[in-house]
Protein backbone atom coordinates (compact mmCIF):
# COMPACT_ATOMS: atom_id res chain seq x y z
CA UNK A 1 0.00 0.00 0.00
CA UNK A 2 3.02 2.09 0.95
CA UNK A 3 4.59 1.49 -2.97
CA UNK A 4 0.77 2.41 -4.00
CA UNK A 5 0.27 6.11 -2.59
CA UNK A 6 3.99 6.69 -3.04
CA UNK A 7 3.31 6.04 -6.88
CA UNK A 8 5.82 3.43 -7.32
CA UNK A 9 3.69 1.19 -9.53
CA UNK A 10 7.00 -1.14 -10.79
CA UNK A 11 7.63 -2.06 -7.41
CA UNK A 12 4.46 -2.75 -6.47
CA UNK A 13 3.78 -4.62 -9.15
CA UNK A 14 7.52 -6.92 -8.22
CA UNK A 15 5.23 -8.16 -5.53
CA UNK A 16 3.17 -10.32 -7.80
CA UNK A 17 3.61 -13.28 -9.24
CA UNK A 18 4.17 -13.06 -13.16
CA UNK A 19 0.55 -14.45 -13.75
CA UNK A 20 -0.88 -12.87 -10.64
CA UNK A 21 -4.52 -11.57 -11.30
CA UNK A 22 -5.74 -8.26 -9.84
CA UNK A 23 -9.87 -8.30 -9.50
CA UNK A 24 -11.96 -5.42 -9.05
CA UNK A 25 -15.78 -6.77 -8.12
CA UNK A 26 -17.65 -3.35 -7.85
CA UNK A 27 -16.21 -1.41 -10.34
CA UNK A 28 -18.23 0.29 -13.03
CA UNK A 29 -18.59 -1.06 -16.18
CA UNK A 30 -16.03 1.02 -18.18
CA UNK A 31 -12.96 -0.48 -15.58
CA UNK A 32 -11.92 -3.44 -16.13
CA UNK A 33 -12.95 -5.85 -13.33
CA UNK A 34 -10.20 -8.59 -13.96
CA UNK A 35 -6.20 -7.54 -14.58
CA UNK A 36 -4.55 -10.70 -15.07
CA UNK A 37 -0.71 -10.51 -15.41
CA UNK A 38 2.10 -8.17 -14.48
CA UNK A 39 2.73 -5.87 -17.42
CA UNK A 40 -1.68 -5.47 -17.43
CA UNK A 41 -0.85 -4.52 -13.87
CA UNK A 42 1.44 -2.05 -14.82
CA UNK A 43 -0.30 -0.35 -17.62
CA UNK A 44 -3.86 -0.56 -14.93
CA UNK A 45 -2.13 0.81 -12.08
CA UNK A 46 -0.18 3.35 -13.58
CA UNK A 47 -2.49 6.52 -13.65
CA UNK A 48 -3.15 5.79 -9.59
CA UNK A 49 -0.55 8.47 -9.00
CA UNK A 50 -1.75 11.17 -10.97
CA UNK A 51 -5.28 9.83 -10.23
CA UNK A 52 -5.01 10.04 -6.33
CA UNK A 53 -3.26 11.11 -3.97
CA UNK A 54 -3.48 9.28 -0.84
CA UNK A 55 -2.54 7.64 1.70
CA UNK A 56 -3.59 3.96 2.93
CA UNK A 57 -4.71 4.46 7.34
CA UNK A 58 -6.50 2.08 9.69
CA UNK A 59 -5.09 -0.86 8.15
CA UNK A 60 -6.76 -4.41 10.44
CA UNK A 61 -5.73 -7.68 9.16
CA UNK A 62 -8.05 -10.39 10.15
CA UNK A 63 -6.57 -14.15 10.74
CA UNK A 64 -7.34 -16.77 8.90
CA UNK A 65 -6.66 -20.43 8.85
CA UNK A 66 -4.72 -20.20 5.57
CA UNK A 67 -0.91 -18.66 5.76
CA UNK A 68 -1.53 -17.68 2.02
CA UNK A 69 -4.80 -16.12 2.27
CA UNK A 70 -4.69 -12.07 4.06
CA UNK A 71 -8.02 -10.25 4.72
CA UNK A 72 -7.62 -7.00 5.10
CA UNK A 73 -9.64 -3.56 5.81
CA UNK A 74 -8.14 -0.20 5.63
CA UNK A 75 -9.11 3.87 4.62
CA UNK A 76 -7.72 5.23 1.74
CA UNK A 77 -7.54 9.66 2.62
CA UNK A 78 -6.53 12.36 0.08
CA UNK A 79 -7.44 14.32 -2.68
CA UNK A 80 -8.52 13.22 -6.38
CA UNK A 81 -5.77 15.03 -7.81
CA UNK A 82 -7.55 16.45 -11.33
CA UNK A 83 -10.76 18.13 -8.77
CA UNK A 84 -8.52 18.40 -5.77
CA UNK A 85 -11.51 16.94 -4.36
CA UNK A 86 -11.36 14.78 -1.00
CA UNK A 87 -11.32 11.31 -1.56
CA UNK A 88 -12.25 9.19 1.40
CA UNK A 89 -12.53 5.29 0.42
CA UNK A 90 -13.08 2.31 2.64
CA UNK A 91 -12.05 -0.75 1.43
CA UNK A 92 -11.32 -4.47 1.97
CA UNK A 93 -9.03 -6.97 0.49
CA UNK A 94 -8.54 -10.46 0.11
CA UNK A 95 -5.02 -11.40 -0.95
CA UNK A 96 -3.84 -15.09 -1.96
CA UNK A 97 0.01 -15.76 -1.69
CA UNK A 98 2.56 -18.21 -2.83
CA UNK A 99 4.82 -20.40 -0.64
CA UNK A 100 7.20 -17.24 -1.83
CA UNK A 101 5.26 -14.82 -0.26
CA UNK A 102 4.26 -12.93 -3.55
CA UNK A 103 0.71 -11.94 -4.36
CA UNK A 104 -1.16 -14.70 -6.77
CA UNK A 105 -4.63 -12.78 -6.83
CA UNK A 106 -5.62 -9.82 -5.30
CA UNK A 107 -9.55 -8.90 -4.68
CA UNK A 108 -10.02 -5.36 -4.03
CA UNK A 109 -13.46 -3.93 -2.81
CA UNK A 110 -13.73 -0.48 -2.85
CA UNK A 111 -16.76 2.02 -3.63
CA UNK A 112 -16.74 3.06 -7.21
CA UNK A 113 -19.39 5.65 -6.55
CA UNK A 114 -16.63 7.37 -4.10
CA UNK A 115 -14.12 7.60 -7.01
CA UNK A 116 -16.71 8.77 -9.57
CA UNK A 117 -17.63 11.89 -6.76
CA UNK A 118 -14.13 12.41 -5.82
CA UNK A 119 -13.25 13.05 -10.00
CA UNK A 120 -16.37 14.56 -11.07
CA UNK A 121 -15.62 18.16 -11.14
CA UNK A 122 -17.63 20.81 -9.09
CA UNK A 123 -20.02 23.30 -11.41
CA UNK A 124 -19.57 21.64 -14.37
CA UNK A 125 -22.37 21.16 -17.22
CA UNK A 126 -23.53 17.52 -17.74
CA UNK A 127 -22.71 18.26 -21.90
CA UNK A 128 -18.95 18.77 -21.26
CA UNK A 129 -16.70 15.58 -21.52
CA UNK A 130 -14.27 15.72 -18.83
CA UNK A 131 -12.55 12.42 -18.89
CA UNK A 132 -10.06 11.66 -16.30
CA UNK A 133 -8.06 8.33 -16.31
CA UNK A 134 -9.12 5.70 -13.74
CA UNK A 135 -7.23 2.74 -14.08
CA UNK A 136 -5.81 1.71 -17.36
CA UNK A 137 -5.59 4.19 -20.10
CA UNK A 138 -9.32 3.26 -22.09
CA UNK A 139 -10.95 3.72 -18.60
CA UNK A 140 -12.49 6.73 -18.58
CA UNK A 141 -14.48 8.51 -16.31
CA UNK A 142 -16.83 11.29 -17.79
């Protein structure tokens, strides 16, 4: 979460295993919902930084049975960086590892209603396409 806010997408992504797949449940239709592999990583996660800037607080990580499996809750605070609006996400994720310790599939639940408020600017006129990145480069949010 650290490499996350700090924008450091390439590390992040080292944490993965090469076929690792990243899965977003609740996200709108126009983000992709399944990132399978690390250069789709990459390219996914690499407007974050100049998407949001944050930082992950209030991280709990709940035990489980399984030494590969992580459930996790935790607050992500900031600004959406193209409305400088505040950005104030709850989320939880559950992480599967390998006997390595790297990430095999990540499920992230977050709010996508949040993110579409945080980048929707203030007094704007429905007509008007503002599109700001939200994931990988076709993902779009007007």
């Amino acid at each position: 979460m650290r490499l996350t806010a700090a924008g450091r997408v390439e590390e992040w992504v080292e944490l993965f295993t090469p076929d690792a797949v990243l899965e977003f449940p609740f996200a709108p239709d126009w983000v992709s919902r399944r990132v399978e592999r690390r250069d789709a990583l990459v390219a996914h996660m690499s407007h974050f930084p100049e998407t949001f800037a944050v930082e992950f607080v209030d991280l709990v990580f709940h035990e489980t049975a399984d030494p590969g499996l992580v459930v996790a809750e935790f607050r992500s605070t900031g600004t959406a960086v193209p409305t400088g609006k505040l950005y104030e996400q709850t989320c939880v994720s559950i992480v599967r590892t390998d006997g390595n310790g790297l990430i095999t599939h990540y499920l992230d639940y977050w709010n996508p209603l949040v993110a579409i408020e945080a980048l929707t600017p203030r007094d704007v006129p429905a007509e008007s396409d503002l599109s700001v990145a939200l994931g990988a480069e076709e993902n779009r949010v007007s």
